[in-house]
N, C-alpha and C. Protein backbone atom coordinates (compact mmCIF):
# COMPACT_ATOMS: atom_id res chain seq x y z
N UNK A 1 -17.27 -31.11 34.36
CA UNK A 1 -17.73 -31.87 33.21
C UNK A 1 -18.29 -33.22 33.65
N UNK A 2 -17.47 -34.22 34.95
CA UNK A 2 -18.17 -34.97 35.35
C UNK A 2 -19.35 -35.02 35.77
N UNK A 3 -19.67 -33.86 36.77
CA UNK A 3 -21.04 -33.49 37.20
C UNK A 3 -22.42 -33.13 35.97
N UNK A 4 -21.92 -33.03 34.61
CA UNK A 4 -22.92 -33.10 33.68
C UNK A 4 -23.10 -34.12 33.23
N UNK A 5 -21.88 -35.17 32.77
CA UNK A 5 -21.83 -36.15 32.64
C UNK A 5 -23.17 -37.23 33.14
N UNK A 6 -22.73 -37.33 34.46
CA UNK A 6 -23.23 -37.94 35.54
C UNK A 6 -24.79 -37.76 35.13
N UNK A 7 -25.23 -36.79 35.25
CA UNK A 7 -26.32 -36.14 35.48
C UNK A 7 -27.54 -36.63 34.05
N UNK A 8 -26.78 -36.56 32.87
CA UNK A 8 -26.83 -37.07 31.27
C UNK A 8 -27.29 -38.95 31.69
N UNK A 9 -26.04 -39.26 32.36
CA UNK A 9 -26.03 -40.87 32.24
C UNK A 9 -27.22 -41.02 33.40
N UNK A 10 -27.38 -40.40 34.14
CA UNK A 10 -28.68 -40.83 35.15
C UNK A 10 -29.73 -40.72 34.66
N UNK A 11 -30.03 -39.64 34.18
CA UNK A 11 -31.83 -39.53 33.59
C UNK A 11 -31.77 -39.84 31.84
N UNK A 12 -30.76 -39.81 31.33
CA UNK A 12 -30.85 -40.10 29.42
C UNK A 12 -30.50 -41.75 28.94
N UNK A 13 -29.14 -42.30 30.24
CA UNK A 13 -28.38 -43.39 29.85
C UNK A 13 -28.83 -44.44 30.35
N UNK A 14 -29.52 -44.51 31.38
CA UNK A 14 -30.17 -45.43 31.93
C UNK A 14 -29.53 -45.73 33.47
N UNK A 15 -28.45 -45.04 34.01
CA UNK A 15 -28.02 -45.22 35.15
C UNK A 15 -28.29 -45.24 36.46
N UNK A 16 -30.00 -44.76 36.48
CA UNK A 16 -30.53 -45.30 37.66
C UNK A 16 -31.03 -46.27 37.75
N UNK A 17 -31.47 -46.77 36.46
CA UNK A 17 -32.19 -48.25 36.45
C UNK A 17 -31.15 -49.26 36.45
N UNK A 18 -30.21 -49.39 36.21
CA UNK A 18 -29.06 -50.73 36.30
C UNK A 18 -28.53 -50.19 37.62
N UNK A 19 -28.19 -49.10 38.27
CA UNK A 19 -28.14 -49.01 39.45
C UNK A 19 -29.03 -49.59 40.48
N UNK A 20 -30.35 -49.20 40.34
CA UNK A 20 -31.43 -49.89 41.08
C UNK A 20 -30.93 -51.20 41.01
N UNK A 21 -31.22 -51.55 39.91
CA UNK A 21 -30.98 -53.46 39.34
C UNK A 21 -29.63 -53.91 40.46
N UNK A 22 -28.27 -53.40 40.08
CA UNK A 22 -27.77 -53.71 41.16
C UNK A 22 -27.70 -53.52 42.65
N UNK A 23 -28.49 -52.62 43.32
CA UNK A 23 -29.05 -52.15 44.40
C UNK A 23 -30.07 -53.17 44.90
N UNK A 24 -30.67 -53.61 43.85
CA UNK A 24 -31.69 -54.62 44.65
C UNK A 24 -31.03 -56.07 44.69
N UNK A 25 -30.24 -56.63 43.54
CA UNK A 25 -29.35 -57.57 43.27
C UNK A 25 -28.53 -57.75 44.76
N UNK A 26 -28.00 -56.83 45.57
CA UNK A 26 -27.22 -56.39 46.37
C UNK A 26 -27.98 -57.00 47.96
N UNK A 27 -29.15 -56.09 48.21
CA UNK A 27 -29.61 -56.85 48.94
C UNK A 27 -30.18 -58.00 48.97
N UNK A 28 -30.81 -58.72 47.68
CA UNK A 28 -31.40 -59.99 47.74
C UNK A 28 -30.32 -61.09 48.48
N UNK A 29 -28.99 -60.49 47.75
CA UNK A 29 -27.83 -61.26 48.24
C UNK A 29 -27.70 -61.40 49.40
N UNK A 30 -27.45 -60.24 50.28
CA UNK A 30 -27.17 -59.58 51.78
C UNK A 30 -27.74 -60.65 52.93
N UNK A 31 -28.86 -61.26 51.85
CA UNK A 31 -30.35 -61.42 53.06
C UNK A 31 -29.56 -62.95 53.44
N UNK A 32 -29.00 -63.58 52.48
CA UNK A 32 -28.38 -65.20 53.12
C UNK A 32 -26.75 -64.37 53.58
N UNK A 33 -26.41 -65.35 53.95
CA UNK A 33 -24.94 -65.28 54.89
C UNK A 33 -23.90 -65.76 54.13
N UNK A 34 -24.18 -66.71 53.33
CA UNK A 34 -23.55 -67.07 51.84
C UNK A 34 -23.26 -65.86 50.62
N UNK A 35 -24.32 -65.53 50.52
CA UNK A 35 -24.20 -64.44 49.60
C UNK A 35 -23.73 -63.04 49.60
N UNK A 36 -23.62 -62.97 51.02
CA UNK A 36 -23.12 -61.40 51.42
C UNK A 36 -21.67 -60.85 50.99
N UNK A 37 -20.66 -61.50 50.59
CA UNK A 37 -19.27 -61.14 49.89
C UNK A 37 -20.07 -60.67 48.84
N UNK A 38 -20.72 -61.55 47.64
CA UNK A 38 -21.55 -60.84 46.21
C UNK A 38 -22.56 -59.74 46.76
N UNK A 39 -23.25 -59.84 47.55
CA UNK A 39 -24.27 -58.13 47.45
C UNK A 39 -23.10 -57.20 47.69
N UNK A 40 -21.70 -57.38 48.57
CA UNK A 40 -21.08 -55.92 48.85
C UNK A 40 -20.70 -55.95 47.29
N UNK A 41 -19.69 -56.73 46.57
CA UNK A 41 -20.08 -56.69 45.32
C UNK A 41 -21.06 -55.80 44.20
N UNK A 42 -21.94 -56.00 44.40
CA UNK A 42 -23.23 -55.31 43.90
C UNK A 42 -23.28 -54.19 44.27
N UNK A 43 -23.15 -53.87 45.43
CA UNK A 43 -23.08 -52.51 46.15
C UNK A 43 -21.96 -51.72 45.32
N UNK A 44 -20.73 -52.51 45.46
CA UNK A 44 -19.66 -51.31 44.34
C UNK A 44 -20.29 -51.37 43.09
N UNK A 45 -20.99 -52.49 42.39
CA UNK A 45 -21.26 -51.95 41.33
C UNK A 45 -22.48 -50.76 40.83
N UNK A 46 -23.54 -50.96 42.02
CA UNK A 46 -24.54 -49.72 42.56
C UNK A 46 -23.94 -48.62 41.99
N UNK A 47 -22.82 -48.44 42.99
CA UNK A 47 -22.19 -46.73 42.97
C UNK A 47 -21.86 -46.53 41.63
N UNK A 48 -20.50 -47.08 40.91
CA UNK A 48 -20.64 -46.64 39.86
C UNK A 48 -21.39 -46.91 39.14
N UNK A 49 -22.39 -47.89 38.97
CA UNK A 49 -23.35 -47.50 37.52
C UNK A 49 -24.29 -46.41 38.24
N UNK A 50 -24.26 -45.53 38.94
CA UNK A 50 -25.06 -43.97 39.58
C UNK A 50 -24.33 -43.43 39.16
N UNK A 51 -23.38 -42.97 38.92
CA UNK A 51 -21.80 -41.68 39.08
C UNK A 51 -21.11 -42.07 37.86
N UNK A 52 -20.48 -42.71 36.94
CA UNK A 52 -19.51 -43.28 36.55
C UNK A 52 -18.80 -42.49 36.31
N UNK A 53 -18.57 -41.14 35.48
CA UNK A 53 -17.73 -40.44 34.56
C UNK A 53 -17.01 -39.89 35.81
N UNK A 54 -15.87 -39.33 35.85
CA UNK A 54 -14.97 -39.51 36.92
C UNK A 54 -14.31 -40.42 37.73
N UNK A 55 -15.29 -41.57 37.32
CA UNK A 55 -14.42 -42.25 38.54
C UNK A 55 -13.64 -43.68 37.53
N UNK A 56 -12.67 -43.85 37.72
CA UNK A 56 -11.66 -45.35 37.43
C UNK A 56 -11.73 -46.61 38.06
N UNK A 57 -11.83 -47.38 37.30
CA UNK A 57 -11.48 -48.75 37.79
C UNK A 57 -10.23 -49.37 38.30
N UNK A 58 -9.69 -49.42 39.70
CA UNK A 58 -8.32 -50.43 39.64
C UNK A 58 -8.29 -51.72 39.48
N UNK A 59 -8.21 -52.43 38.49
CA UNK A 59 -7.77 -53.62 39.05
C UNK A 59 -7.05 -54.29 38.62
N UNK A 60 -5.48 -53.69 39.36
CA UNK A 60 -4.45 -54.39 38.98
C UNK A 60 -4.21 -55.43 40.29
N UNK A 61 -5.15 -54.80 41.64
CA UNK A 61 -5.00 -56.05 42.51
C UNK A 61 -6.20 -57.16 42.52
N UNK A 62 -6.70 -56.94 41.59
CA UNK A 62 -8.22 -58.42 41.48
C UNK A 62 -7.72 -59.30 41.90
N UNK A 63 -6.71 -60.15 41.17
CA UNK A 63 -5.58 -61.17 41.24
C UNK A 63 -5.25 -61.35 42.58
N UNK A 64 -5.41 -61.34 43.31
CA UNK A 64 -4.37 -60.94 44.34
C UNK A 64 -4.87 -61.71 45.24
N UNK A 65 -4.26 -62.96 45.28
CA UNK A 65 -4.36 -64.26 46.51
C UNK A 65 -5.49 -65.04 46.00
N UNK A 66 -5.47 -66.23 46.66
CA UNK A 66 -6.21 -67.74 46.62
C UNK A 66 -7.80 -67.12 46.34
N UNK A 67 -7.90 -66.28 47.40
CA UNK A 67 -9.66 -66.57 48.03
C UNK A 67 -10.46 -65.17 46.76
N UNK A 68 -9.65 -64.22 46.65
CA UNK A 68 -10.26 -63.51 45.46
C UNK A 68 -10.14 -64.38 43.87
N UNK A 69 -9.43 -65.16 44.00
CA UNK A 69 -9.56 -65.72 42.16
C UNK A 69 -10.80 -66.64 42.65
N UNK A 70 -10.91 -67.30 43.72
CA UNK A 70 -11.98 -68.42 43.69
C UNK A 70 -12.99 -67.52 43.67
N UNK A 71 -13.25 -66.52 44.60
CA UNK A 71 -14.39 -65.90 44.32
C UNK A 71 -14.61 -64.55 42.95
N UNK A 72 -13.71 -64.56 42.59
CA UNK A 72 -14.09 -64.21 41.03
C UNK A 72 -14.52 -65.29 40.13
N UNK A 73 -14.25 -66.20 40.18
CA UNK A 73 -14.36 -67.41 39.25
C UNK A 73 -16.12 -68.05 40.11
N UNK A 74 -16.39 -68.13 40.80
CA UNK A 74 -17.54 -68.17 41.79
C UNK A 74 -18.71 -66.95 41.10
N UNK A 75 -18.07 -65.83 41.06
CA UNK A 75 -18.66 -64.44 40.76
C UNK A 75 -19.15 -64.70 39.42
N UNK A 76 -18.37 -65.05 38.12
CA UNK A 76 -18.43 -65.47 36.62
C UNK A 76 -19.42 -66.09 36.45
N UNK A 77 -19.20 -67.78 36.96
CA UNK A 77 -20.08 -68.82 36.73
C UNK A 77 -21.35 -68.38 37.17
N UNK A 78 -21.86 -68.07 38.09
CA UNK A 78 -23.04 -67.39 39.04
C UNK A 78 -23.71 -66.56 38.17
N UNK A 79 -23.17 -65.58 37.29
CA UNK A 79 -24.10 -64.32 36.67
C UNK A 79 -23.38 -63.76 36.24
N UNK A 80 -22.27 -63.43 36.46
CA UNK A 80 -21.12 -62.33 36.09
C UNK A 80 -20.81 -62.23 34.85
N UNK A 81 -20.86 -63.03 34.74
CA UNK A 81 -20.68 -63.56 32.77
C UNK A 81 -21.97 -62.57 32.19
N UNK A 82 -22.62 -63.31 32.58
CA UNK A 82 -24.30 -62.43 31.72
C UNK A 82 -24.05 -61.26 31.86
N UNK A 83 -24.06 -60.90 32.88
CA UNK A 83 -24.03 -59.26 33.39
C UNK A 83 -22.65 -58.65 32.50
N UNK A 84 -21.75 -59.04 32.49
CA UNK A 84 -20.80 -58.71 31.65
C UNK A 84 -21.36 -58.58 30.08
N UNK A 85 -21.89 -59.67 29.11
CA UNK A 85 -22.65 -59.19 27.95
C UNK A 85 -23.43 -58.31 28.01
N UNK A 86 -24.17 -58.01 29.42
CA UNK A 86 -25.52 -57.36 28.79
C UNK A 86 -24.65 -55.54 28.58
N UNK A 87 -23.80 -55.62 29.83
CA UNK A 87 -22.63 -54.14 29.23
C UNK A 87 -22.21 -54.28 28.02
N UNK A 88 -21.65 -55.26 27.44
CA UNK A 88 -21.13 -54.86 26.37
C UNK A 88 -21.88 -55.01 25.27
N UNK A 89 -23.35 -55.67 25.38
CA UNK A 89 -24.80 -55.35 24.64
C UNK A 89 -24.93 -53.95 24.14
N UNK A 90 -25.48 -53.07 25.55
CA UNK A 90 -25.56 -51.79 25.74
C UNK A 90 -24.32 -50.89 25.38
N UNK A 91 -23.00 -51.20 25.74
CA UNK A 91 -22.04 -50.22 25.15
C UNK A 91 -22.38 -50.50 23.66
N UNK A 92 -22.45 -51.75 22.70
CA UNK A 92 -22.24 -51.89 21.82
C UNK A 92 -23.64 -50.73 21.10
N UNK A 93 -24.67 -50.65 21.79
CA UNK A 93 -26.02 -49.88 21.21
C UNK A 93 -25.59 -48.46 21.18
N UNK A 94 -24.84 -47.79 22.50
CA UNK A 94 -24.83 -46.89 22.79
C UNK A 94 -23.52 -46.16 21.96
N UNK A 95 -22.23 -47.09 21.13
CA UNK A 95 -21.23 -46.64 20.06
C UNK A 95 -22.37 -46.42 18.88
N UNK A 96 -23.07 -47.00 18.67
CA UNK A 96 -23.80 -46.82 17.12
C UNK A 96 -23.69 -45.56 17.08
N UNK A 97 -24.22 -44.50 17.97
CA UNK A 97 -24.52 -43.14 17.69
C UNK A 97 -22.88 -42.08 18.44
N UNK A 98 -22.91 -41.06 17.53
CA UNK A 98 -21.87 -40.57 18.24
C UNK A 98 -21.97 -40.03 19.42
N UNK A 99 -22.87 -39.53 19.49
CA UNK A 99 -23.74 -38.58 20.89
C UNK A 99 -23.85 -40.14 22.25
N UNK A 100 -23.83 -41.19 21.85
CA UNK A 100 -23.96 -42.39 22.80
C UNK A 100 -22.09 -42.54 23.13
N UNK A 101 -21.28 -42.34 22.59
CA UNK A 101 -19.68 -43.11 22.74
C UNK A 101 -19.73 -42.50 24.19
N UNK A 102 -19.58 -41.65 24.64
CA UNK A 102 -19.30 -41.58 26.34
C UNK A 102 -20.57 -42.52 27.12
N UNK A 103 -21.44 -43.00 26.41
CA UNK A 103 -22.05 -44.03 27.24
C UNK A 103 -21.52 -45.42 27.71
N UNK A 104 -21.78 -45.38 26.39
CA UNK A 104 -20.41 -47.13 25.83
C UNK A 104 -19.22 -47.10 26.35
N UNK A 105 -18.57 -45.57 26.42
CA UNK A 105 -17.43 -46.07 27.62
C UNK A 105 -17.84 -46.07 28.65
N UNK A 106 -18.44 -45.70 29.43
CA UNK A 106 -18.47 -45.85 30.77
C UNK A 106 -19.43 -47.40 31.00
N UNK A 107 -20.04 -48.06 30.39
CA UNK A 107 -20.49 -49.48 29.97
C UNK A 107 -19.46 -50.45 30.01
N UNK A 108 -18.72 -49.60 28.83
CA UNK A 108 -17.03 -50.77 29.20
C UNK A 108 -16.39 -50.77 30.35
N UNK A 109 -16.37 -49.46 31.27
CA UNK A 109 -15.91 -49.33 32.51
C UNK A 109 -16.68 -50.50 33.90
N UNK A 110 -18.22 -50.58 33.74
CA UNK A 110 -19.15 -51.37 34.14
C UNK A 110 -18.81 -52.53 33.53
N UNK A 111 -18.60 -52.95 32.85
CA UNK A 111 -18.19 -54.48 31.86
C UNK A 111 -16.93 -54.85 32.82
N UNK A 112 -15.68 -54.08 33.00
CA UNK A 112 -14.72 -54.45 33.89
C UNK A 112 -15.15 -55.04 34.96
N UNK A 113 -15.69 -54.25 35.88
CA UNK A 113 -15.87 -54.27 36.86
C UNK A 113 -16.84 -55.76 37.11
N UNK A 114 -17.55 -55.60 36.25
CA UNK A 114 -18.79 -56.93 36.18
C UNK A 114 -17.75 -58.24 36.00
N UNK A 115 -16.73 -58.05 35.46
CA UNK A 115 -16.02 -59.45 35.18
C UNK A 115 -15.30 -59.76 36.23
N UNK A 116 -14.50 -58.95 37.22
CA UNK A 116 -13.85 -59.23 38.36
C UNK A 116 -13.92 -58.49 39.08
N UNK A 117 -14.96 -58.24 40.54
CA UNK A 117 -15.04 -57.09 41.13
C UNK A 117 -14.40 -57.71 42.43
N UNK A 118 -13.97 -58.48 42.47
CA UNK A 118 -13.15 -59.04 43.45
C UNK A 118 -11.84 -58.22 43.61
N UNK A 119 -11.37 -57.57 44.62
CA UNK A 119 -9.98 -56.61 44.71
C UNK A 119 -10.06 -56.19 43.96
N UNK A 120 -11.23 -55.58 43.04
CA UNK A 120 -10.86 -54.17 42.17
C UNK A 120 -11.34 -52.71 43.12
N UNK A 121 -10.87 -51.85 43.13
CA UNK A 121 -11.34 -50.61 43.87
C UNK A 121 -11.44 -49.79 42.78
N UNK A 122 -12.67 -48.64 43.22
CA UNK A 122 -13.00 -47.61 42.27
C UNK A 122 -12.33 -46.41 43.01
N UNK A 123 -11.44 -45.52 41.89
CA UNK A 123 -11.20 -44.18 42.34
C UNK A 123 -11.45 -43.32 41.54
């Protein structure tokens, strides 16, 4: 069911294009020496906005020590914030219709992740 899923959210939901978006987001980052913690960043968020349905968000260890809250809070101020509305923009478009609610969740799943991808892992 994931594998249809998937397949729905790539060519109907828009999941290669916010993938791309973070794919290119990812390397623009990569290219300074500063920015390379946020493109790997980007990179997890790449994968799941390609794949989402199947896969979970952890992050009960985000939290977890000095240097991940600064760089979540670093992550926020920077863009993370925006990027966080524009998911819950799009989930919010994609609940209107019933045939959209497995979009909007997996948007909210992307909305997580966009707010603290610092020590969160996807399984």
């Amino acid at each position: 069911m994931s594998l249809i899923g998937n397949l729905l959210w790539i060519f109907l939901g828009g999941g290669i294009l916010v993938s791309l978006c973070y794919l290119v987001g990812g390397i623009v980052l990569c290219a300074t020496i500063v920015g390379i913690p946020f493109g790997v960043q980007c990179f997890k968020l790449a994968w799941l906005a390609l794949v989402p349905f199947g896969k979970e968000v952890d992050s009960s260890g985000s939290a977890r020590g000095l240097l991940a809250i600064v760089m979540n809070i670093l992550w926020l101020v920077c863009g993370g914030l925006e990027v966080a509305v524009v998911h819950l923009v799009f989930a919010v478009l994609c609940a209107i219709t019933i045939i959209g609610l497995p979009f909007a969740k997996q948007h909210m799943k992307l909305l997580r992740l966009a707010l603290v991808p610092f020590g969160a892992t996807i399984r």
